[in-house]
C-alpha atoms as a PDB file:
ATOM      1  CA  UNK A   1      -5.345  -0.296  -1.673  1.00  0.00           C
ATOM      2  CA  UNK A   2      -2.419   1.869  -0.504  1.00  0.00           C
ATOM      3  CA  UNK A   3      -1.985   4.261   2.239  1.00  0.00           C
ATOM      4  CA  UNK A   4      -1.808   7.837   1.735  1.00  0.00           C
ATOM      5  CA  UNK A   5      -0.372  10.461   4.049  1.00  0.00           C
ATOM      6  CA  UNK A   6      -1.853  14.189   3.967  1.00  0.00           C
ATOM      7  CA  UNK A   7      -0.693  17.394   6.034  1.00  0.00           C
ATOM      8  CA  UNK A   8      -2.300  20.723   6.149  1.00  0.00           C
ATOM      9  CA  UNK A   9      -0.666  22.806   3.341  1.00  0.00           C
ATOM     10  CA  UNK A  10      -0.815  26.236   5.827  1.00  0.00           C
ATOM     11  CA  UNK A  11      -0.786  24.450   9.334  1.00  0.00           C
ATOM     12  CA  UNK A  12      -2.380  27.931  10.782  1.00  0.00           C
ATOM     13  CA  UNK A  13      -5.342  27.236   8.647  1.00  0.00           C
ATOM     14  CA  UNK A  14      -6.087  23.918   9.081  1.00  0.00           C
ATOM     15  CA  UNK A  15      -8.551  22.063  11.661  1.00  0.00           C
ATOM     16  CA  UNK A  16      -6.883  19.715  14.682  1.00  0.00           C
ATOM     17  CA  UNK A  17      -6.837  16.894  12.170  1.00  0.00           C
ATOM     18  CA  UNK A  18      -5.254  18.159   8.951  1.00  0.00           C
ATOM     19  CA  UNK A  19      -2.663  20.131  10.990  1.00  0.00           C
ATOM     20  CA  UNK A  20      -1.326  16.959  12.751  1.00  0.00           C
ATOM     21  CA  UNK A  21      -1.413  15.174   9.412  1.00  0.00           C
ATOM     22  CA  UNK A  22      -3.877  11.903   8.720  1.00  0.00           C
ATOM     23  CA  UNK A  23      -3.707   8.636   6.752  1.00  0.00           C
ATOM     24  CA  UNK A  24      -6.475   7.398   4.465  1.00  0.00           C
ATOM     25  CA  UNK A  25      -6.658   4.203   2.210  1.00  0.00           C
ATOM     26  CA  UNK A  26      -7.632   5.093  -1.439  1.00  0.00           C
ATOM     27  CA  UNK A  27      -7.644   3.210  -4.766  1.00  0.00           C
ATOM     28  CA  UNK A  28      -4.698   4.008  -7.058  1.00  0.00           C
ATOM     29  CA  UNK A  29      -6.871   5.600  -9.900  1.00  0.00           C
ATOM     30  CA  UNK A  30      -8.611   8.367  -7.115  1.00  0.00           C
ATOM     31  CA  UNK A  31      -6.381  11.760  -7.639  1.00  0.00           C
ATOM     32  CA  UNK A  32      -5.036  13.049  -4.712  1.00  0.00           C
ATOM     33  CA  UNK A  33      -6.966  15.046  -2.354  1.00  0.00           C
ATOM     34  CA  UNK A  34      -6.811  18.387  -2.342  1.00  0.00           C
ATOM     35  CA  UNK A  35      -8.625  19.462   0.651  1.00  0.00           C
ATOM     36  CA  UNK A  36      -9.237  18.158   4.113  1.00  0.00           C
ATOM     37  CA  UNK A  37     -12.616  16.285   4.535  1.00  0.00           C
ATOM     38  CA  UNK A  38     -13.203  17.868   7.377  1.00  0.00           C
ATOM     39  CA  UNK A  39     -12.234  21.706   7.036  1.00  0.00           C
ATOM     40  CA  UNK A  40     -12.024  21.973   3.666  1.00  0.00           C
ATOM     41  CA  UNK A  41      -8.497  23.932   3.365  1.00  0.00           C
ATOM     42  CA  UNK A  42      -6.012  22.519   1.273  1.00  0.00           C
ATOM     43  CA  UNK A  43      -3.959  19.725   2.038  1.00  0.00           C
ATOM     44  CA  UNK A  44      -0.572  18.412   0.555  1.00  0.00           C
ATOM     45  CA  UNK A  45       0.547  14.845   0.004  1.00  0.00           C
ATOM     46  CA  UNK A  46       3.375  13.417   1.721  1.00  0.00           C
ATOM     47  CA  UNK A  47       5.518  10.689   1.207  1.00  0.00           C
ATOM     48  CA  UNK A  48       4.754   7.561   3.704  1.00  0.00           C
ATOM     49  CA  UNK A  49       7.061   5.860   5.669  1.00  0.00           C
ATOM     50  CA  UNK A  50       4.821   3.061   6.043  1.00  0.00           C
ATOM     51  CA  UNK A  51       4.267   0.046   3.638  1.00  0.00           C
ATOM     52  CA  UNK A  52       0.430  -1.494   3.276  1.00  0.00           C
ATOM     53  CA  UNK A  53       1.744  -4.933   2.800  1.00  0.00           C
ATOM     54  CA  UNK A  54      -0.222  -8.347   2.923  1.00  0.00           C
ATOM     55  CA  UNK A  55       0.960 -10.731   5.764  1.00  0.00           C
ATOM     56  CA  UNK A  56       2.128 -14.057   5.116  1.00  0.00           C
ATOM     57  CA  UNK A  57       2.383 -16.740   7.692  1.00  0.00           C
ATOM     58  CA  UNK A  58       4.445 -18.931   6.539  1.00  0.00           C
ATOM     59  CA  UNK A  59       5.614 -20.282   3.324  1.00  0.00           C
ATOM     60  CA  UNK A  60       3.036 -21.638   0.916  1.00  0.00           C
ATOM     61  CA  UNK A  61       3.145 -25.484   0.087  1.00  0.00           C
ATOM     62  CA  UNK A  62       2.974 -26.448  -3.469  1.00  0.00           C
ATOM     63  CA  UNK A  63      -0.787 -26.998  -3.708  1.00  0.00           C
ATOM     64  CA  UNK A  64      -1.512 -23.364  -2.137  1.00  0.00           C
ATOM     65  CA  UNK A  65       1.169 -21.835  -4.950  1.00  0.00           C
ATOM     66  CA  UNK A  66      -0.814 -23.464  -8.019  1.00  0.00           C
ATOM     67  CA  UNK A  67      -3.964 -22.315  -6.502  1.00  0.00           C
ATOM     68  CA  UNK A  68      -2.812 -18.671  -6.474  1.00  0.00           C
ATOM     69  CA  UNK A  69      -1.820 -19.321  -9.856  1.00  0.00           C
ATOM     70  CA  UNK A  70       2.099 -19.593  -9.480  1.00  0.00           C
ATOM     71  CA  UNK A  71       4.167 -21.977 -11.050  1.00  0.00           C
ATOM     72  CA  UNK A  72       6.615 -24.157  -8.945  1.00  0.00           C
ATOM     73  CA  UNK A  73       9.726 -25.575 -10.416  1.00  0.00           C
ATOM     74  CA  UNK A  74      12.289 -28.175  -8.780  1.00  0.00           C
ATOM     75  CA  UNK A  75      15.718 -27.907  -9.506  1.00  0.00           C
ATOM     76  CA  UNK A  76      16.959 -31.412 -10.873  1.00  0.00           C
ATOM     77  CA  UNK A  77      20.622 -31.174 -12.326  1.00  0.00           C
ATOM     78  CA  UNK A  78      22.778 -27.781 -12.234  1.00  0.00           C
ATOM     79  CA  UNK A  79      20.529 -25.570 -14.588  1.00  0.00           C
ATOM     80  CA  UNK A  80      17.526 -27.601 -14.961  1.00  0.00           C
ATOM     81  CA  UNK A  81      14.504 -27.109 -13.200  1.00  0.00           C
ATOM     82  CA  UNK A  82      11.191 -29.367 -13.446  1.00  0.00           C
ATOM     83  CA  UNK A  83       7.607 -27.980 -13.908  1.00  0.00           C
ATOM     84  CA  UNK A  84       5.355 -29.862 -10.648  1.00  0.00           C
END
């Protein structure tokens, strides 16, 4: 689910939360939010800095790659590359 960023549209307006801006996870196919949850006065997206990524560890061995439903290739001569 991303991260979206909100700020008070008219900081003089707005409660102590939607003036100093907030974050809030929503799915992709939510609109935007128009007002503050908490106030109600109108709020206006901004564009994050930030990047909701997943972490990885480490690099995934072979059997881990096919379960996630990858497909892993060895190179074998220049240009030719074998399914595993």
């Amino acid at each position: 689910m991303p991260l979206y960023e909100y700020i008070s549209a008219d900081p003089e307006k707005g409660c102590r939360i939607c003036t100093k801006g907030f974050e809030i996870r929503r799915p992709v196919t939510r609109p935007p939010m128009e007002t503050c949850p908490l106030c109600k006065n109108p709020v206006k997206k901004l564009v994050s800095k930030s990047v909701s990524s997943p972490k990885v560890s480490g690099p995934l061995s072979v059997s881990d790659a096919k379960k996630a439903g990858f497909t892993v290739l060895e190179k074998r001569d220049e240009g030719v590359y074998e399914k595993l």
